[in-house]
N, C-alpha and C. Protein backbone atom coordinates (compact mmCIF):
# COMPACT_ATOMS: atom_id res chain seq x y z
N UNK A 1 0.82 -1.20 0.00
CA UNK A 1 0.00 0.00 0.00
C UNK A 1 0.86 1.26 0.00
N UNK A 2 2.07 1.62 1.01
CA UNK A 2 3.13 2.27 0.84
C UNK A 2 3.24 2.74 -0.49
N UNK A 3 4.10 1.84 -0.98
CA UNK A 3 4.89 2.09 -2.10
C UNK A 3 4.05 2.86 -3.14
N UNK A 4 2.41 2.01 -3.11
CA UNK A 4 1.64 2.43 -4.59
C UNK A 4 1.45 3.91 -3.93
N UNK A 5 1.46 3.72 -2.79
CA UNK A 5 0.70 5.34 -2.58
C UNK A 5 1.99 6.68 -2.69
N UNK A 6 3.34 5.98 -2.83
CA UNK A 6 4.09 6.93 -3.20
C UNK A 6 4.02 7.60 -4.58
N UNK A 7 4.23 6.02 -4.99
CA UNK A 7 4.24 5.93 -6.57
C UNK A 7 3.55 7.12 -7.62
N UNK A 8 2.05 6.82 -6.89
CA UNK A 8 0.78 7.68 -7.28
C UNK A 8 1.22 9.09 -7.18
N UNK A 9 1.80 9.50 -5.73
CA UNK A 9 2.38 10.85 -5.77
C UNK A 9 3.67 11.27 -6.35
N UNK A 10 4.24 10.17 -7.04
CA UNK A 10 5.33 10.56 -8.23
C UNK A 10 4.36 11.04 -9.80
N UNK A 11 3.16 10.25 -9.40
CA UNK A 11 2.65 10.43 -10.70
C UNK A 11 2.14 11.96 -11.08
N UNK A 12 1.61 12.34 -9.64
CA UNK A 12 0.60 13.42 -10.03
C UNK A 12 1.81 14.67 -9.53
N UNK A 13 3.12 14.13 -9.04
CA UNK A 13 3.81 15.51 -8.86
C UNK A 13 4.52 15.74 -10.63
N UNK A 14 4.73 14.43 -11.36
CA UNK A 14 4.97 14.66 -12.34
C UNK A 14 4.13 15.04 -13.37
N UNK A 15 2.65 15.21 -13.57
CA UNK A 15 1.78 15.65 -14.09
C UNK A 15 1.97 16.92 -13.54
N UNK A 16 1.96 17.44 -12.23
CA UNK A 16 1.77 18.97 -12.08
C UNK A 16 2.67 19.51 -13.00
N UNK A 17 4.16 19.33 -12.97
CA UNK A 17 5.37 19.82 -13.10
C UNK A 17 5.16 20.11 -14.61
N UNK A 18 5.32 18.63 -15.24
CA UNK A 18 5.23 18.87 -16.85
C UNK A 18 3.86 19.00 -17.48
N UNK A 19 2.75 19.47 -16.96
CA UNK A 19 1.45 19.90 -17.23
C UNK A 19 0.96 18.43 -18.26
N UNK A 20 1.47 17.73 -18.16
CA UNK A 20 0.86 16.23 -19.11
C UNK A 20 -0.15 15.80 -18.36
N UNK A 21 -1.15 14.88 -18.75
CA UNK A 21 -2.12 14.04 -18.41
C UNK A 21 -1.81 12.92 -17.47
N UNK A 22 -2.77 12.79 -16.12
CA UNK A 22 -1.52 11.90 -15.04
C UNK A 22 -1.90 10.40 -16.29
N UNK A 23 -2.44 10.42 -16.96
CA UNK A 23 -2.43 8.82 -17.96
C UNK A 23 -0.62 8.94 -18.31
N UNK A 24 -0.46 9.94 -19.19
CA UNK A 24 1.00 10.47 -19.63
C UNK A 24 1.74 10.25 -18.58
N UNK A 25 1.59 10.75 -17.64
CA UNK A 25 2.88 10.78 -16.60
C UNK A 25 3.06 9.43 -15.72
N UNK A 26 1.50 8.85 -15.58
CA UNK A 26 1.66 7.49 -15.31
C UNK A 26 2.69 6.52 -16.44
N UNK A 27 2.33 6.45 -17.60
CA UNK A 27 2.76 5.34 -18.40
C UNK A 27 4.27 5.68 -18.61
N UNK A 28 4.89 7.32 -18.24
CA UNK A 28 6.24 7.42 -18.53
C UNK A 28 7.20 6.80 -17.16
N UNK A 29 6.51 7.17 -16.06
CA UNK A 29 6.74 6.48 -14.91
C UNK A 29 7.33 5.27 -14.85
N UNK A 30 5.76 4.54 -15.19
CA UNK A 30 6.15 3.10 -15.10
C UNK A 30 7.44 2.21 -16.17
N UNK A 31 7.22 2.94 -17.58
CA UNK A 31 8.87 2.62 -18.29
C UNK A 31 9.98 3.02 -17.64
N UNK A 32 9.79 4.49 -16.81
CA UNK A 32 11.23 4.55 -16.40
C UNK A 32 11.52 3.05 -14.82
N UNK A 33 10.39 2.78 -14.55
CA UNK A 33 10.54 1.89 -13.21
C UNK A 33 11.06 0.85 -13.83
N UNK A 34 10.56 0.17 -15.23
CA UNK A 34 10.66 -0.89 -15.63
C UNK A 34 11.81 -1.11 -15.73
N UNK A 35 13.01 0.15 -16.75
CA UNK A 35 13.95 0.15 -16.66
C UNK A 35 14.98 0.09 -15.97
N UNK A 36 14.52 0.91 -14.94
CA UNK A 36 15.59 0.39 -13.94
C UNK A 36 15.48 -0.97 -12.85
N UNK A 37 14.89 -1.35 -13.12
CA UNK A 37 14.55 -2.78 -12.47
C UNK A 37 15.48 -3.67 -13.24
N UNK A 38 15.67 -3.46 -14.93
CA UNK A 38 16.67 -4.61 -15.68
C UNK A 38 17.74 -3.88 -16.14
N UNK A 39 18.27 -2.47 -15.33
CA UNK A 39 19.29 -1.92 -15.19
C UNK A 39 21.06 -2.54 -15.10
N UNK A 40 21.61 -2.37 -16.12
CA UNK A 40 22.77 -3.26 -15.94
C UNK A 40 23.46 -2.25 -15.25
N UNK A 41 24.75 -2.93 -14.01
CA UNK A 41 25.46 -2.37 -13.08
C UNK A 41 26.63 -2.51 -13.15
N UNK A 42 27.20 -1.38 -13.38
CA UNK A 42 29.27 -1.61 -13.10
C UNK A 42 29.44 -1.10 -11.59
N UNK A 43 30.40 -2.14 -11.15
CA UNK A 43 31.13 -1.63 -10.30
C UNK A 43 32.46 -1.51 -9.94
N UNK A 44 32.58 -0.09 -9.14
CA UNK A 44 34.01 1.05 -9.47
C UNK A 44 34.40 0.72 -8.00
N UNK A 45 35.36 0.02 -7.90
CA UNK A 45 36.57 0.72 -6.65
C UNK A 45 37.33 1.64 -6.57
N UNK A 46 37.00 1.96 -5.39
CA UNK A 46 38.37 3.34 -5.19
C UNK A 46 38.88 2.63 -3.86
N UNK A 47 39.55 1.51 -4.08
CA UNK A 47 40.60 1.31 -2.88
C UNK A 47 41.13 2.03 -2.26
N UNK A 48 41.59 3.34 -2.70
CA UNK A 48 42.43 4.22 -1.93
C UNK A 48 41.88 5.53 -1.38
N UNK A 49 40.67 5.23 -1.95
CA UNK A 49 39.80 5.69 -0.87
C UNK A 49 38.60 5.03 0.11
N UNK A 50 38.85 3.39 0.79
CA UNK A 50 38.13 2.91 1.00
C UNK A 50 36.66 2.03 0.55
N UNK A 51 36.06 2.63 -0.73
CA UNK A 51 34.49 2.21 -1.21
C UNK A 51 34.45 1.73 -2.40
N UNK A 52 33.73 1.13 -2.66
CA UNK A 52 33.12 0.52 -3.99
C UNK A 52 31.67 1.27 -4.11
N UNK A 53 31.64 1.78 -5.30
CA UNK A 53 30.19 2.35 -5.71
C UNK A 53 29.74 1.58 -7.03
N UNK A 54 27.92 1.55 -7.33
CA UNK A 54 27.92 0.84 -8.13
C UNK A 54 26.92 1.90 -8.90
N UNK A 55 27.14 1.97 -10.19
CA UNK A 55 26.14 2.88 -10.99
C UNK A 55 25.90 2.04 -12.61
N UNK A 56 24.93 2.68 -12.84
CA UNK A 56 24.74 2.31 -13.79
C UNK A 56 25.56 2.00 -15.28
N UNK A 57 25.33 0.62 -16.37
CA UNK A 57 26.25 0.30 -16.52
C UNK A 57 26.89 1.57 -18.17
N UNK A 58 26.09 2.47 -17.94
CA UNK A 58 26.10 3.42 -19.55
C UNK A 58 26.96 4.43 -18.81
N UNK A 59 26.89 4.78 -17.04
CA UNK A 59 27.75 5.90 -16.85
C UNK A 59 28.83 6.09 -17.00
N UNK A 60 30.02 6.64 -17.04
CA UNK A 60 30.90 7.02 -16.98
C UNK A 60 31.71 7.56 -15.80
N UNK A 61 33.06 7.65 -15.69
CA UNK A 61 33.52 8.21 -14.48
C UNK A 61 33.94 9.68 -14.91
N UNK A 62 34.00 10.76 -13.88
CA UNK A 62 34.91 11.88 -14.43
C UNK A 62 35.41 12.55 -13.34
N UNK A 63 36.88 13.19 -13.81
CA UNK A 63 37.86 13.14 -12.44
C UNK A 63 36.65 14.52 -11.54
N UNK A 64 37.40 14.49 -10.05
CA UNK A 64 36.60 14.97 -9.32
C UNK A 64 36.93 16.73 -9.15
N UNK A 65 36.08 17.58 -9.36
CA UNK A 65 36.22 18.64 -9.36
C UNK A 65 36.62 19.11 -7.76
N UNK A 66 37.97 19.84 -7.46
CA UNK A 66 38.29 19.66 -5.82
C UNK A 66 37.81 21.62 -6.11
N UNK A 67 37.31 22.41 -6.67
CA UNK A 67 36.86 23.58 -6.43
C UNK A 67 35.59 23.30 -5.82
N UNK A 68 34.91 22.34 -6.17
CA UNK A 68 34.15 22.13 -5.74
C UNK A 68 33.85 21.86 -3.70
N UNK A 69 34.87 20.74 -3.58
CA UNK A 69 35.06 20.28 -2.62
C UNK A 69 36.42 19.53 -2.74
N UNK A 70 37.42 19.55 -1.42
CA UNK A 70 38.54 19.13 -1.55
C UNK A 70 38.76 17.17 -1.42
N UNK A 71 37.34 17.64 -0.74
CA UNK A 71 36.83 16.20 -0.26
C UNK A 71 36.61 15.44 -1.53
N UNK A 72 36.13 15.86 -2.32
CA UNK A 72 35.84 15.05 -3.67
C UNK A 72 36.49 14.23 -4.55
N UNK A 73 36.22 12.92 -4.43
CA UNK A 73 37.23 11.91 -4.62
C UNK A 73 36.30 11.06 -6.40
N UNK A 74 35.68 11.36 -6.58
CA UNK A 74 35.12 10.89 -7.96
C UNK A 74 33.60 11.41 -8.32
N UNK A 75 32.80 11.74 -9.76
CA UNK A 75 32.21 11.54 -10.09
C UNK A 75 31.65 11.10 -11.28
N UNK A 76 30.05 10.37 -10.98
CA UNK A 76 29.78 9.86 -12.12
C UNK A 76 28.46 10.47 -12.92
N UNK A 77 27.88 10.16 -13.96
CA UNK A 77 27.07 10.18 -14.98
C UNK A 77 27.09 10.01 -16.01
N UNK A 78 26.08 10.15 -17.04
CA UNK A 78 25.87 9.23 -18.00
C UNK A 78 26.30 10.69 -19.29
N UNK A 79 26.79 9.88 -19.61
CA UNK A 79 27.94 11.26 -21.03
C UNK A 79 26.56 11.90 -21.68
N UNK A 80 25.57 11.10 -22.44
CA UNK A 80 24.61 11.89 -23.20
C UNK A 80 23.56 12.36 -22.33
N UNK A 81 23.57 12.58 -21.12
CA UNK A 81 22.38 13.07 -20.26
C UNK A 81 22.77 13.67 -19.00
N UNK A 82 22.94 15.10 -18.52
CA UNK A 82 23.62 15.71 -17.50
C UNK A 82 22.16 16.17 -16.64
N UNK A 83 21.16 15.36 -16.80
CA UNK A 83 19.90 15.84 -15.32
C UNK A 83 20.37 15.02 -14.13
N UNK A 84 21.02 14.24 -14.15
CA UNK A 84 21.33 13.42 -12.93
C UNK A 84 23.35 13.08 -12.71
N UNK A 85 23.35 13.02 -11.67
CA UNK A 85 24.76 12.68 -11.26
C UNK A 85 25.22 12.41 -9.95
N UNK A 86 26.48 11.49 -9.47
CA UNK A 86 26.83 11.06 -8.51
C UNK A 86 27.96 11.72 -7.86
N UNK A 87 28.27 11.73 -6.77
CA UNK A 87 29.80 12.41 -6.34
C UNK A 87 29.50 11.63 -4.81
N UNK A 88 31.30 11.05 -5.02
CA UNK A 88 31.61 10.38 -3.75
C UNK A 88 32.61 11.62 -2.88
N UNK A 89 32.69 11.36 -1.77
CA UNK A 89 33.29 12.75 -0.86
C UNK A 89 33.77 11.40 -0.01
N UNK A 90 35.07 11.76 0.58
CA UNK A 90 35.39 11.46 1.69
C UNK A 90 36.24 12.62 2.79
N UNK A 91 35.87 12.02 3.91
CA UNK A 91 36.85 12.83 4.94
C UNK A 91 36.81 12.46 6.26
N UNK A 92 37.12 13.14 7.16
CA UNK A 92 37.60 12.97 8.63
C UNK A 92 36.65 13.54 9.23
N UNK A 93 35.79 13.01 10.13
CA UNK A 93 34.82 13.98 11.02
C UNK A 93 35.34 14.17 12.21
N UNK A 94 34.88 14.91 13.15
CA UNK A 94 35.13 15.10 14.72
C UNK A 94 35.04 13.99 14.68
N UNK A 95 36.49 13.82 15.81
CA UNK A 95 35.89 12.59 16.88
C UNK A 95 34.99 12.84 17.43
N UNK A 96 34.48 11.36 17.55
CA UNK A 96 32.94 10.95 17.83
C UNK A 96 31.52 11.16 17.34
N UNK A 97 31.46 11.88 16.02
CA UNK A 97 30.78 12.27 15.35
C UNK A 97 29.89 11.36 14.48
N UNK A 98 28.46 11.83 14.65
CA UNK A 98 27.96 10.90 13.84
C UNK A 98 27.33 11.19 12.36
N UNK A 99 26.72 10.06 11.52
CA UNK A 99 26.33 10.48 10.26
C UNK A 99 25.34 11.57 9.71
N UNK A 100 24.57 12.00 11.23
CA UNK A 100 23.62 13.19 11.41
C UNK A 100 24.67 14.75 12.08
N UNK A 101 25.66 14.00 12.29
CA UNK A 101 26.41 14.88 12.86
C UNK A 101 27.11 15.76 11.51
N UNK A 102 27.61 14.99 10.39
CA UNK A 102 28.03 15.08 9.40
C UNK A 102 26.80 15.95 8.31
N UNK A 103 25.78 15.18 8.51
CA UNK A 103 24.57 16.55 7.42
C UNK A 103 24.64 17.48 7.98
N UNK A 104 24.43 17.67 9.82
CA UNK A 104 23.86 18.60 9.65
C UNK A 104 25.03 19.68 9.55
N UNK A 105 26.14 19.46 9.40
CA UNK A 105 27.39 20.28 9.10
C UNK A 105 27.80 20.96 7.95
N UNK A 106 27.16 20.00 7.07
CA UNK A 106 26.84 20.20 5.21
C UNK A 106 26.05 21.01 4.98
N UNK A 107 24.95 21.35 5.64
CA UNK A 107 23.47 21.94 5.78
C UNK A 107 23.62 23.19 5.20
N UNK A 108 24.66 23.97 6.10
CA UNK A 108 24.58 25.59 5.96
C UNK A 108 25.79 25.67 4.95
N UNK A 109 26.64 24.90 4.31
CA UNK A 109 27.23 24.60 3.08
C UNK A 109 26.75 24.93 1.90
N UNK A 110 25.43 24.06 1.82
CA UNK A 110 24.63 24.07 0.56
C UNK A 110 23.70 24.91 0.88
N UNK A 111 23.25 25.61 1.83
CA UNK A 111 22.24 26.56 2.67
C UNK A 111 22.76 28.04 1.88
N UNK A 112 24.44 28.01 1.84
CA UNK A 112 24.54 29.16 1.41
C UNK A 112 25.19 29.55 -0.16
N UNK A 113 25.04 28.04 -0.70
CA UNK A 113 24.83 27.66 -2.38
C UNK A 113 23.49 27.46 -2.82
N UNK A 114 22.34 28.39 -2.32
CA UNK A 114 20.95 28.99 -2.11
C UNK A 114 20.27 27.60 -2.21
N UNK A 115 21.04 26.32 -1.56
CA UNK A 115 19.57 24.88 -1.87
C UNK A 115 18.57 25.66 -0.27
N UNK A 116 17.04 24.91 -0.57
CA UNK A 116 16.54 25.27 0.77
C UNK A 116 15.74 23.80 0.68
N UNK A 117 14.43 23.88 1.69
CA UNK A 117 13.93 22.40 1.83
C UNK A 117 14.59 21.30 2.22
N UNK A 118 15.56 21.41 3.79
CA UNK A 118 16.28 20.72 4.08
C UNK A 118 14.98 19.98 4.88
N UNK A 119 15.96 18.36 4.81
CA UNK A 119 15.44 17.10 5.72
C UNK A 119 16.49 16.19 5.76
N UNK A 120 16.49 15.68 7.01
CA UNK A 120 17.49 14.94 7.58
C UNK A 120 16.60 13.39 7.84
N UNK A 121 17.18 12.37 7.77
CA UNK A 121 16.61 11.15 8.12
C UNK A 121 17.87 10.32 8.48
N UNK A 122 17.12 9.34 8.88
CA UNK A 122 17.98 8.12 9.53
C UNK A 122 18.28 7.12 8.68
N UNK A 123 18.95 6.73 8.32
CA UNK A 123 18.62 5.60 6.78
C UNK A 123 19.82 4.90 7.16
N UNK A 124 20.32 3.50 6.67
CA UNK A 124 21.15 2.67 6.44
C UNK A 124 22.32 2.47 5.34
N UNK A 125 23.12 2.66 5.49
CA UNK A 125 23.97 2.62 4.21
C UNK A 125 25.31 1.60 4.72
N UNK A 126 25.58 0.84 3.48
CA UNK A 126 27.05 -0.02 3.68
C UNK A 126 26.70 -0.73 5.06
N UNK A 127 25.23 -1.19 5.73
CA UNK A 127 25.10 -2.44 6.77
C UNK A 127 25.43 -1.42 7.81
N UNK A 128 25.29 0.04 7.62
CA UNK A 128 25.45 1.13 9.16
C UNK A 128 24.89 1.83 9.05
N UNK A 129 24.34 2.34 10.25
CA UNK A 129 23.77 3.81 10.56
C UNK A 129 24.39 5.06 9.76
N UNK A 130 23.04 5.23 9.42
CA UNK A 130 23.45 6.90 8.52
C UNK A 130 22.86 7.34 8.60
N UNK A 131 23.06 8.76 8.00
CA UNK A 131 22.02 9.93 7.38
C UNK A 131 21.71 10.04 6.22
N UNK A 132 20.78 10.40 5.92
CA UNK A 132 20.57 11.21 4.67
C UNK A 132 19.93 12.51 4.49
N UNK A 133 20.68 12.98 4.15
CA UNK A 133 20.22 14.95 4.00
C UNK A 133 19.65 15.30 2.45
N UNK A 134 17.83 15.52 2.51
CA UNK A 134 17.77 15.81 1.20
C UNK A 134 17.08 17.46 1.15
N UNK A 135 17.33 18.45 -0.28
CA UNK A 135 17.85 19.51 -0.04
C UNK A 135 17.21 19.50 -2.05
N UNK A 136 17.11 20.85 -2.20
CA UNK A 136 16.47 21.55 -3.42
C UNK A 136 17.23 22.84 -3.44
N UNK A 137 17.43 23.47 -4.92
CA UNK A 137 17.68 24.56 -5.25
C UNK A 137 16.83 24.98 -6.23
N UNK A 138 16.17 26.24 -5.90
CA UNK A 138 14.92 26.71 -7.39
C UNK A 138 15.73 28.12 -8.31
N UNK A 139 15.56 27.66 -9.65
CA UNK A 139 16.30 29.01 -10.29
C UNK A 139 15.21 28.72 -11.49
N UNK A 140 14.46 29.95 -11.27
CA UNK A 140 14.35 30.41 -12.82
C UNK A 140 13.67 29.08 -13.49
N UNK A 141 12.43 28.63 -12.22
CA UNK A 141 11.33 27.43 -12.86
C UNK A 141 12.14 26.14 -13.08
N UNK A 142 13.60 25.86 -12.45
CA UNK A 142 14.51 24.61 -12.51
C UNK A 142 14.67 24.07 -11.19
N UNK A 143 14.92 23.16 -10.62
CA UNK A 143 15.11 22.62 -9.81
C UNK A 143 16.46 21.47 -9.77
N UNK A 144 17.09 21.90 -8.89
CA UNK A 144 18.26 21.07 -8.56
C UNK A 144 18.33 20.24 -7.37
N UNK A 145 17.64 18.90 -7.12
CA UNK A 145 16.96 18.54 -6.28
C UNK A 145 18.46 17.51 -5.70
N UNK A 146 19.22 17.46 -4.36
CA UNK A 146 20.10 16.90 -4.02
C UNK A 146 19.49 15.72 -2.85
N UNK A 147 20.31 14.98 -2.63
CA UNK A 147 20.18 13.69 -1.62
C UNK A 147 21.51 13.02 -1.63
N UNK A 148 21.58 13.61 -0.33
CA UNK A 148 23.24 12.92 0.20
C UNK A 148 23.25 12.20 1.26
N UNK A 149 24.16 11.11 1.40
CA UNK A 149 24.10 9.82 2.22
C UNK A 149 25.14 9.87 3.25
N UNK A 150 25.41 10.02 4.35
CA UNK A 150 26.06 9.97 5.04
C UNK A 150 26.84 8.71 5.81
N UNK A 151 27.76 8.26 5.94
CA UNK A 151 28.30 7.19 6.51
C UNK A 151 29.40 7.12 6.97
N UNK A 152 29.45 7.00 8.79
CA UNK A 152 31.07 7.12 9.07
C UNK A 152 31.25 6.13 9.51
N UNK A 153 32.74 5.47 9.49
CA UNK A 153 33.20 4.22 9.53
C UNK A 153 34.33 4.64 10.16
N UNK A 154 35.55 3.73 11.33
CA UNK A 154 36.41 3.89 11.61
C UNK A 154 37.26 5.24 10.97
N UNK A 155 36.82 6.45 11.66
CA UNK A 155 36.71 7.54 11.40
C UNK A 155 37.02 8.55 10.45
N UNK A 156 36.74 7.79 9.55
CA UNK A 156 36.26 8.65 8.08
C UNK A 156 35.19 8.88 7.60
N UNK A 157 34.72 9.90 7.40
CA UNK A 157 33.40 9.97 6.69
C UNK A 157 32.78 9.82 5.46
N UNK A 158 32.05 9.07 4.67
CA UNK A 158 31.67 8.64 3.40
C UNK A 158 30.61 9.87 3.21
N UNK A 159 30.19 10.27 2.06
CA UNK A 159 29.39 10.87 1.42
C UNK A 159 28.80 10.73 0.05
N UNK A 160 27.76 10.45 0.39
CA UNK A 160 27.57 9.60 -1.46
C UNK A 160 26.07 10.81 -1.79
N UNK A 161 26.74 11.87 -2.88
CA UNK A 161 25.89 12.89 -3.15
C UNK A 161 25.12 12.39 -4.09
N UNK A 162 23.88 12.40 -4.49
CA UNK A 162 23.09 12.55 -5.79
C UNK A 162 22.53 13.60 -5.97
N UNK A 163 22.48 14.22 -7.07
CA UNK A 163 22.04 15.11 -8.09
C UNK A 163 20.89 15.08 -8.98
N UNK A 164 20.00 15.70 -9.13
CA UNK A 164 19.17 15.57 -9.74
C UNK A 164 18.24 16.53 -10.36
N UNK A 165 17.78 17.11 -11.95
CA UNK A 165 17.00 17.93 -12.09
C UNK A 165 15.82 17.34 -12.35
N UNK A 166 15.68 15.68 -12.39
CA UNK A 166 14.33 15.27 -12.60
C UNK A 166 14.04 14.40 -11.45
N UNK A 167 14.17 14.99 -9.82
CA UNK A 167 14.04 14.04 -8.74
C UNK A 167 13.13 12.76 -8.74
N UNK A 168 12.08 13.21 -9.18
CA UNK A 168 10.80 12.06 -9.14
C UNK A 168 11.06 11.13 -9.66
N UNK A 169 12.44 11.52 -10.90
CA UNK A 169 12.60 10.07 -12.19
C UNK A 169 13.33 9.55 -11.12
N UNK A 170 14.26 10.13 -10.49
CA UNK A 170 15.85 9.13 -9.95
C UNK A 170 15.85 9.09 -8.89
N UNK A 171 14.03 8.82 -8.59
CA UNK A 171 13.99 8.38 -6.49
C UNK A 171 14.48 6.85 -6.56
N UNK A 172 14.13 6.23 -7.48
CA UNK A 172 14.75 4.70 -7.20
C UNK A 172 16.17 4.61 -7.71
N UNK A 173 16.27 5.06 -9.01
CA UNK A 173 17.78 4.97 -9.07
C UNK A 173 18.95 5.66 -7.62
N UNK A 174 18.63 6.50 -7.53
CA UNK A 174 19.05 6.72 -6.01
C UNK A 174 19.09 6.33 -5.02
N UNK A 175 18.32 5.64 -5.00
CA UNK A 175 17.94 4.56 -3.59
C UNK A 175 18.65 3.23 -4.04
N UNK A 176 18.82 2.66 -5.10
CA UNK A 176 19.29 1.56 -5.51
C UNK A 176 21.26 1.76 -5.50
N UNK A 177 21.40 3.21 -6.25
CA UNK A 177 22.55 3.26 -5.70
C UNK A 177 23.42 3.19 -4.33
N UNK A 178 22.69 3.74 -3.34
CA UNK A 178 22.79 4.08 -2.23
C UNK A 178 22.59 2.21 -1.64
N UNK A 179 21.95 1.91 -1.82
CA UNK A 179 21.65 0.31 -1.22
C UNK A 179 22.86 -0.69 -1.80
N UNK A 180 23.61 -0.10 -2.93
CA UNK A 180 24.76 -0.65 -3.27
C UNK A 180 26.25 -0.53 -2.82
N UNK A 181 25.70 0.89 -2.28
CA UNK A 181 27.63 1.10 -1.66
C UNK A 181 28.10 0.46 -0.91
N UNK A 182 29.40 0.43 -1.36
CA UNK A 182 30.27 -0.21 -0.38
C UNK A 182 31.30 0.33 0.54
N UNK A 183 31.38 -0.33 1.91
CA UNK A 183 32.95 0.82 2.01
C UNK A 183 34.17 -0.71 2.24
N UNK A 184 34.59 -0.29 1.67
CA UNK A 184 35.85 -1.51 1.88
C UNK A 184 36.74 -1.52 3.38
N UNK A 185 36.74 -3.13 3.82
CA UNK A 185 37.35 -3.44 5.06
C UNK A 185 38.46 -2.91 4.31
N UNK A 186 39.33 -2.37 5.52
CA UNK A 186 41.25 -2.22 5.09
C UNK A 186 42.16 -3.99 5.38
């Protein structure tokens, strides 16, 4: 019952958005679900930075922009389509710090790279307690809809960002990524 009743509200937030018929926005839905259900998967180690991530098998890697963040140790997406994308972060948190400790530190980061609509949750990642911090930016009728994963391990911190200008399409691909990471024993 859950799920359909999300589903339904993917349907009709995607009918609002692109003014289509929820029939239209239903039947585009369900191809994009279909697809990623028989989604082929590569997976990328970064030994030397601890994790294995797994994305889809058409993406690509590209080196990590450190203007961005110094922390930024790789990202991915798909060469002919820039609405969606991945970025792995690592780093050192306070001792004793936890994966909520870590969003909410990010918060006023992206707070003052104008995203707003922050939410914090409790979620699981790599078989541990995490966070996840999800977060929007509006420009000019666009939306840059983010969801980042938090995970600290023998005291480094993981960060597995997603990107998104079509959130509603890449709630499962996101979630499927995220249910894939790895962080590698040393």
């Amino acid at each position: 019952m859950t799920a359909n009743k999300h589903f339904k509200r993917r349907v009709r937030e995607r009918a609002r958005r692109t003014g289509e018929s929820y029939t239209a926005a239903l039947r585009h839905l369900r191809r994009v679900d279909a697809e990623e259900r028989h989604m082929e998967w590569q997976r990328i180690e970064k030994p030397e930075f601890g994790y294995a991530v797994h994305v889809p098998e058409d993406w690509d890697e590209r080196p990590p922009n450190l203007k961005n963040s110094p922390m930024e140790t790789a990202r991915f997406g798909q060469p002919t389509d820039r609405r969606r994308s991945v970025i792995v972060f690592r780093g050192f948190p306070r001792p004793g710090s936890t994966a909520v400790d870590a969003a909410e530190l990010v918060q006023p980061i992206l707070e003052s790279a104008g995203f707003r609509d922050f939410q914090i949750t409790d979620v699981e990642i790599a078989g541990r307690a995490a966070a996840r911090l999800d977060c929007a930016r509006h420009d000019a009728g666009r939306v840059w809809a983010v969801r980042e994963y938090f995970v600290v391990h023998d005291d480094v911190r993981f960060c597995l960002g997603c990107g998104s200008s079509v959130p509603e399409e890449d709630d499962l691909l996101f979630t499927a990524i995220a249910e894939r990471f790895e962080i590698l024993e040393a």
